[in-house]
Structures are given as C-alpha cells and as structure tokens.
Protein backbone atom coordinates (compact mmCIF):
# COMPACT_ATOMS: atom_id res chain seq x y z
CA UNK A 1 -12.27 -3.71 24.78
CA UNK A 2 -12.76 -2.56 20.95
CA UNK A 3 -11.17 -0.13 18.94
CA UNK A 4 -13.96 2.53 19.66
CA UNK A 5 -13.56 1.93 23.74
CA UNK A 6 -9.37 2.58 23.09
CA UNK A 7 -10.81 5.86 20.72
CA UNK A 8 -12.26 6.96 23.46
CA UNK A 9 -9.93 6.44 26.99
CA UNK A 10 -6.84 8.42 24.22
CA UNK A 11 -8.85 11.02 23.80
CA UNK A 12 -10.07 11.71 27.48
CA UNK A 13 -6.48 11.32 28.40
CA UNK A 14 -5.43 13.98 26.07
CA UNK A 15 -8.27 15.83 27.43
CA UNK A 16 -9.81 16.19 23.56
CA UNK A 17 -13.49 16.50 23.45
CA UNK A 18 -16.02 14.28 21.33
CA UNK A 19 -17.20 18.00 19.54
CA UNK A 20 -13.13 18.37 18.87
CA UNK A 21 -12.20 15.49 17.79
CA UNK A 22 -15.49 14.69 15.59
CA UNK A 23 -14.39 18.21 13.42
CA UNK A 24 -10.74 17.12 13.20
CA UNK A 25 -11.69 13.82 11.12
CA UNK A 26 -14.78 15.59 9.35
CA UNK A 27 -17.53 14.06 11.07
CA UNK A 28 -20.00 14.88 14.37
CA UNK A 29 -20.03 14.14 17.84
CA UNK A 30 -22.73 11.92 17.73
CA UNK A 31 -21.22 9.61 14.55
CA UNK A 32 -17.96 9.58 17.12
CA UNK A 33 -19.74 8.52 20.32
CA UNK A 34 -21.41 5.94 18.24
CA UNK A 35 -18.04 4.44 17.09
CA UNK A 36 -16.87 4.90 20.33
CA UNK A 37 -19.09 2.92 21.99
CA UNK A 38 -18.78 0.16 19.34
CA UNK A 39 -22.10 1.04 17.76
CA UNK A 40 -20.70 2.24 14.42
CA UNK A 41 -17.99 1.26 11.96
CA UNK A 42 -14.93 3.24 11.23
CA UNK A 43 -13.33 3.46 7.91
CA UNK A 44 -9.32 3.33 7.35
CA UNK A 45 -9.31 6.98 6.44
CA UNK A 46 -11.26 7.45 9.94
CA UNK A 47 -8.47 5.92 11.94
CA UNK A 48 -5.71 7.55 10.19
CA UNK A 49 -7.49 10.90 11.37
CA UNK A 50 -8.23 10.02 14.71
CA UNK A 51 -5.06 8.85 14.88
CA UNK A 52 -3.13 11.93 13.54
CA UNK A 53 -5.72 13.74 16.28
CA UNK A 54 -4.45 11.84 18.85
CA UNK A 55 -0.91 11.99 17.93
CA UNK A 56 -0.31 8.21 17.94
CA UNK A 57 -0.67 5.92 14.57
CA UNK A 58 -3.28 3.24 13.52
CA UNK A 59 -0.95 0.47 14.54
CA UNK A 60 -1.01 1.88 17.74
CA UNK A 61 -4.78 2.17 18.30
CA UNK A 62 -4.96 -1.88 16.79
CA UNK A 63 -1.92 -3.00 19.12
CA UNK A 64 -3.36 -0.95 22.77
CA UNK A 65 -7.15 -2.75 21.97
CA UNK A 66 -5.88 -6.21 21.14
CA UNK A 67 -3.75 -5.90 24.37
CA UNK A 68 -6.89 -4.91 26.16
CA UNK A 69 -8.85 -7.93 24.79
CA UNK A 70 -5.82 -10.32 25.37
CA UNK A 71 -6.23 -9.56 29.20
CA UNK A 72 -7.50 -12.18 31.47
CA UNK A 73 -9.76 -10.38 33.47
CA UNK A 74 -11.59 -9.01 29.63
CA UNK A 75 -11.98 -12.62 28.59
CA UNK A 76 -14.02 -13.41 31.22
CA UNK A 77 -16.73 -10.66 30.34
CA UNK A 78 -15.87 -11.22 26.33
CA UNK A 79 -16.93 -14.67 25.27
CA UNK A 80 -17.53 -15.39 21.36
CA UNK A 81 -20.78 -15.67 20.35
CA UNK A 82 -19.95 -17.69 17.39
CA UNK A 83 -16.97 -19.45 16.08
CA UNK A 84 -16.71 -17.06 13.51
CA UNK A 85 -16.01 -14.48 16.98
CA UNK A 86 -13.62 -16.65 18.75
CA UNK A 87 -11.85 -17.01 14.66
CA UNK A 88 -11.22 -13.53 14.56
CA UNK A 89 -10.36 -12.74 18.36
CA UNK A 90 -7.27 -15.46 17.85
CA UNK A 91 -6.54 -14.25 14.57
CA UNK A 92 -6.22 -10.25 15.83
CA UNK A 93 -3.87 -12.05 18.85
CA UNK A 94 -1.91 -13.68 16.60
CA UNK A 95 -1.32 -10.54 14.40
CA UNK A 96 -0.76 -8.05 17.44
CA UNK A 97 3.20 -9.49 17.36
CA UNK A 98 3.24 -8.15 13.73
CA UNK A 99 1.38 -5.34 14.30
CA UNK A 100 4.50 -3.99 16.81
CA UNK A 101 7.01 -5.34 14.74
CA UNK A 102 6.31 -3.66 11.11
CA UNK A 103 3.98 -0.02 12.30
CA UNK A 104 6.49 2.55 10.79
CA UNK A 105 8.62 -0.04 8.71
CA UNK A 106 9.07 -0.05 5.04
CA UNK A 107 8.47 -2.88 2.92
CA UNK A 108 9.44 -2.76 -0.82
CA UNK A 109 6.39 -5.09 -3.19
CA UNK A 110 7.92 -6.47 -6.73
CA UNK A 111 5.81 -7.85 -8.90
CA UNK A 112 5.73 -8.84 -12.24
CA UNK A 113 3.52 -7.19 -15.24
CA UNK A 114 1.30 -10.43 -15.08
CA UNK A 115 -0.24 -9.46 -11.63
CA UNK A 116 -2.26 -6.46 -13.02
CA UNK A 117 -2.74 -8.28 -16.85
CA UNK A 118 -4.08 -11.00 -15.26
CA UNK A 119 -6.81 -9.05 -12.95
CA UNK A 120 -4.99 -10.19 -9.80
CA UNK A 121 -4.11 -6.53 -8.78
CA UNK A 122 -7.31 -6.09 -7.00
CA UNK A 123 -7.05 -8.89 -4.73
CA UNK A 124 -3.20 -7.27 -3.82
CA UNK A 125 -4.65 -3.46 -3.52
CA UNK A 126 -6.78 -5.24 -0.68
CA UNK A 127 -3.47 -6.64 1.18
CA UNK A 128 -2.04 -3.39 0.92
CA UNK A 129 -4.72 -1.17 1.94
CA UNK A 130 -4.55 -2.82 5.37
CA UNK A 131 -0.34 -2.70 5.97
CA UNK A 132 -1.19 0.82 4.92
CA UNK A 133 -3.85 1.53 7.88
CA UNK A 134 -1.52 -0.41 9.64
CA UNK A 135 1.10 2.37 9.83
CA UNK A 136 3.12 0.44 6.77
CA UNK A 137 5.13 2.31 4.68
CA UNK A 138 4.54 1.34 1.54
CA UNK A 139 7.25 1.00 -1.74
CA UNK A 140 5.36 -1.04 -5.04
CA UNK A 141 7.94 -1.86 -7.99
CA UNK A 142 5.93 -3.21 -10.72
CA UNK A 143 6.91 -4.71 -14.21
CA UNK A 144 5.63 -4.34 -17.65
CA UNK A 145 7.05 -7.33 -19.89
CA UNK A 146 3.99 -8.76 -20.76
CA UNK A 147 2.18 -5.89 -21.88
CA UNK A 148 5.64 -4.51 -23.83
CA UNK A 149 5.24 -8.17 -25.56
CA UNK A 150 2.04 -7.61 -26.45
CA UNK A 151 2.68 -4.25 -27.83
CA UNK A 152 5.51 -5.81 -29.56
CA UNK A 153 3.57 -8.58 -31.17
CA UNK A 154 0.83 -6.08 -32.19
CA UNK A 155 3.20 -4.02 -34.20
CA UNK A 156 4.18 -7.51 -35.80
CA UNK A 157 7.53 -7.86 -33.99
CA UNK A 158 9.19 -10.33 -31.71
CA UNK A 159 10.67 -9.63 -29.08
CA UNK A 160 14.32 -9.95 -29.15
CA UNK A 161 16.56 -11.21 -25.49
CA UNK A 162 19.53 -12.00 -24.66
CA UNK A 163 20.65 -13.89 -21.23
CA UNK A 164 17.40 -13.38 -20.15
CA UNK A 165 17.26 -9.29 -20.47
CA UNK A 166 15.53 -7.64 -23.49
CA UNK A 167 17.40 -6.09 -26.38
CA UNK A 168 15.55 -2.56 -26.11
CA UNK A 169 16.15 -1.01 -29.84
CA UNK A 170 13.97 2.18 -30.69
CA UNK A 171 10.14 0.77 -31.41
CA UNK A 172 10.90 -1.43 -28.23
CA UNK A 173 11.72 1.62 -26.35
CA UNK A 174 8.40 3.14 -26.95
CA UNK A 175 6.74 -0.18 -26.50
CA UNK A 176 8.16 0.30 -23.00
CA UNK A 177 6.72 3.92 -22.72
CA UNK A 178 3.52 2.99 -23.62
CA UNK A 179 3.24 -0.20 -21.52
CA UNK A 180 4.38 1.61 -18.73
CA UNK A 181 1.91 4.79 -18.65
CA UNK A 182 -0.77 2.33 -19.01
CA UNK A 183 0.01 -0.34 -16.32
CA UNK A 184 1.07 3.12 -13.96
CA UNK A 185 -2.64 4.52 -14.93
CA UNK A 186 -4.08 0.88 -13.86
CA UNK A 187 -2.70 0.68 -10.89
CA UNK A 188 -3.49 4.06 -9.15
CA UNK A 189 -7.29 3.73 -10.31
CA UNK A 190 -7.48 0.29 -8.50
CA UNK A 191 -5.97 1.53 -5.29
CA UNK A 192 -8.44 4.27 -5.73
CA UNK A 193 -11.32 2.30 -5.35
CA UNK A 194 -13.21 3.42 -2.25
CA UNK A 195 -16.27 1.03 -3.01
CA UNK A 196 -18.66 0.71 -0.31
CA UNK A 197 -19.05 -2.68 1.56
CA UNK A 198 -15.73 -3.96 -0.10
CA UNK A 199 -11.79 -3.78 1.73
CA UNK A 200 -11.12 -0.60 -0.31
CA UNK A 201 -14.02 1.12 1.22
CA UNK A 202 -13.16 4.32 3.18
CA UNK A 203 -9.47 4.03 1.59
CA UNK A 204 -7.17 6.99 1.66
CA UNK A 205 -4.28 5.67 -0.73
CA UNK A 206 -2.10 8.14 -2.23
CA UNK A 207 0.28 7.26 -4.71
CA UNK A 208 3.72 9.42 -5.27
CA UNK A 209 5.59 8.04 -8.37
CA UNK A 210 7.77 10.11 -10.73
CA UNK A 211 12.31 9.55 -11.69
CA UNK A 212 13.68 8.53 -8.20
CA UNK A 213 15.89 5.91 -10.25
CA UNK A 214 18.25 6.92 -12.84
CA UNK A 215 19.43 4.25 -15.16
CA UNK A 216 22.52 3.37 -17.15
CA UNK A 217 23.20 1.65 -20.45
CA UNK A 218 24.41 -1.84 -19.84
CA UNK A 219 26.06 -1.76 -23.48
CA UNK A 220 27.25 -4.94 -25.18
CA UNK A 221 27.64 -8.41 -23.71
CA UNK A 222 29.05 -11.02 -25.64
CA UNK A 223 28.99 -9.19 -28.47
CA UNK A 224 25.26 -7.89 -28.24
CA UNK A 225 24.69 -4.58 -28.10
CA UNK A 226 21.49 -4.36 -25.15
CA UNK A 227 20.79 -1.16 -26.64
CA UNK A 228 18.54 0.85 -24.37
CA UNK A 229 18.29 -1.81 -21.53
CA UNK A 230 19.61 -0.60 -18.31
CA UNK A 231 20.79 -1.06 -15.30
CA UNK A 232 20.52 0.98 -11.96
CA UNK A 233 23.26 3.83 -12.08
CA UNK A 234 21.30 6.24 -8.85
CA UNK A 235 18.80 6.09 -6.26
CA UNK A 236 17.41 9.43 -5.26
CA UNK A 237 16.55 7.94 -1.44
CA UNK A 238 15.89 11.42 -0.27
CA UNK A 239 12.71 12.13 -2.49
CA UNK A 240 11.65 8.91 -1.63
CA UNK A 241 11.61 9.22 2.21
CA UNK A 242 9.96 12.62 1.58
CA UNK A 243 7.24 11.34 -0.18
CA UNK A 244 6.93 7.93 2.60
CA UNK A 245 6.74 10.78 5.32
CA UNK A 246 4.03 12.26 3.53
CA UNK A 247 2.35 8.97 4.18
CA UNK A 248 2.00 8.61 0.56
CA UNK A 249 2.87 5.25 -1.49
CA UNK A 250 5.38 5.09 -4.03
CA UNK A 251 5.15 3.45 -7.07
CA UNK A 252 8.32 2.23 -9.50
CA UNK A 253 8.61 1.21 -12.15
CA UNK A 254 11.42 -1.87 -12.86
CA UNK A 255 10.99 -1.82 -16.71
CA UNK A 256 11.73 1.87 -16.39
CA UNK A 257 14.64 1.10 -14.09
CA UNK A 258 15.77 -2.01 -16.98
CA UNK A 259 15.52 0.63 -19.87
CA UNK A 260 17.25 3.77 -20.48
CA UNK A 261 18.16 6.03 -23.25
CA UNK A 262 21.41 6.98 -22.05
C-alpha cells in the first residue's frame, strides 16, 4: 500500500471528506484523490498538512504504509518492476525501525564554518529537510572560524589563539559579528530553497534563531587574557522548546556562544 492509499483509509476513518481535507492543505479534491490513489506526488509541506488534518505526524503516515507494504499477503500483489523498485522497497523497510525510533525526538547538528564556506551546506539542507518531514525536531549549531579568519586576514591581521581557543580582542570581536550575520543569512536562504524537481522542493523549513545562550568571559589562562572569548554561562531551554513546538528549526550559533562581551 502507498502513502496516498494510508492518506486515504485515515481520513475515512476520521470520517473527513476529500472536499475537507483538499481545503485544509490548500489544494482540491481532485489533486487529493489523485495522490490518493498514487497517481500524483505529494510535497513535504503536503504531508505535514495532511498530517496536522489528520491529527497524526508525517512519521506516522511513512511508518503505517511501510508496515502495510512489509505484510506478506501485500508482497504477493507488489512485486518490483525493476531493481531500482525492489532497492527502494528494502531501503524504506530498513528505515521504518528509525522512523519509530526518532518521529518527535530532538537531535542537536554541529558543524564547523567550513561546511557552508566550502558549498557543502546544500547537500546537508537535503538530509535535513527529510528528518524534518520525518517529524524530527531539529537544533543546527554552526561555526564561523573560517570566515572570522578570513575577515581577519583581510583587515591584515592574524589571528591570535591560545590552547586552541581564539584570543577575541575588539576588531576580532566584530570580525565575529560580521562572520556570523553572514554565515546566519547563508544558511536560512539555502534551507529556503523550494526548487522544483530537487529534495528541497515543496519544503516548509522555518528557521527560529535569536540569544537562547548567554555567554561568560573565560578571562585569563596562563597568563593570557582570552579577552572576549566565552564560555557557556545560561541556556534559555524554555524559548527553545517553544520555538521546536512551533515546528520551527533553531539555529545557533557556537562562535556566538565562544565570544562574549561580558
């Protein structure tokens, strides 16, 4: 059984009709019988709303018709038509464990300033469009350094560390600033994308990121003053559930959690 077939036996059992249900997700009864039946495709932002319609999540909807196609009596009328078919019908089985394990869990992505200097970003806003359709709650932590260096070096000044962490005086500071509203900017525009034929299409990403972490002066070790690099003094986990129950993704910042100015 497809998606569109489970679509369709939640919302006779919740006694919703295709006229109904086709307005709450902003389409038309005929688009919806279509996907229903398995004739059409439906985009990520299409299953969030049906699923919100049908009070149940995405993960849900995925788990209930990969159960359906696991059954024995369903294989027998369901053979592949291609290896490519029988590929994806044992990868979607293999993923179903996952799929019940993580729906409504929160995961918390680091990654270094490199991933979105380098152009990999894109590939990544792909992986986590789909744990967000799959009812993943979603918590991205990104760093600047190498853009701060290069802001540095443009300016004509090297970077200073010591044990590893970054001795943050004044022009560093705003080196920081900078590098950080840019590499913030460049990250919610790529999981904007909503190009058509590509993973992003039909994507329904929305980004929440703003001063859930306070930071602290780490002060002088060994005799070096660190200046404005910081350490974590608060977590404001309140405003961040908020915003995960809003189904929106939030984005931090760990240079801005390293630097502080007091």
């Amino acid at each position: 059984m497809n998606l569109g077939n489970t679509i369709r036996i939640r919302r006779q059992a919740a006694k919703i009709t295709l006229e109904t249900l086709a307005k709450a997700i902003d389409s038309d009864a005929g688009n919806l019988s279509r996907i229903e039946r398995g004739e059409l495709g439906i985009s990520e932002a299409q299953i969030r709303k049906i699923a919100t319609a049908l009070q149940t999540t995405p993960a849900s909807l995925f788990a209930e018709s990969d159960s359906d196609i696991a059954s024995p009596t369903t294989n027998l009328a369901l053979q592949p038509a291609s290896n490519q078919s029988a590929d994806f019908v044992h990868w979607f089985r293999s993923a179903a464990p996952y799929i019940h394990a993580f729906g409504g869990r929160t995961f918390v992505i680091a990654f270094g300033g490199e991933v979105v200097s380098e152009q990999q970003f894109i590939a990544l806003s792909h992986d986590l469009n789909l744990l967000a359709s799959l009812d993943v709650r979603l918590i991205l932590v990104h760093g600047v350094r190498p853009q701060v260096e290069q802001r540095l070096i443009r300016e004509k000044l090297a970077p200073a560390y010591h044990n590893g962490l970054r001795i943050t005086d004044d022009v560093a500071m705003e080196a920081v600033k900078e590098a950080n509203g840019a590499v913030r900017v460049e990250i919610e525009a790529l999981l904007s994308m909503g190009i058509t034929n590509s993973p992003m299409a039909g994507a329904d990403i929305r980004v929440a990121s703003g001063n859930f972490v306070t930071a602290k002066p780490i002060g002088v070790i060994d005799g070096v003053d660190l200046q404005h690099t910081g350490e974590v003094r608060k977590i404001d986990k309140e405003a961040i559930q908020k915003r995960l129950d809003a189904n929106e993704m939030v984005l931090l910042s760990l240079e801005k959690i390293r630097s502080s100015q007091g």
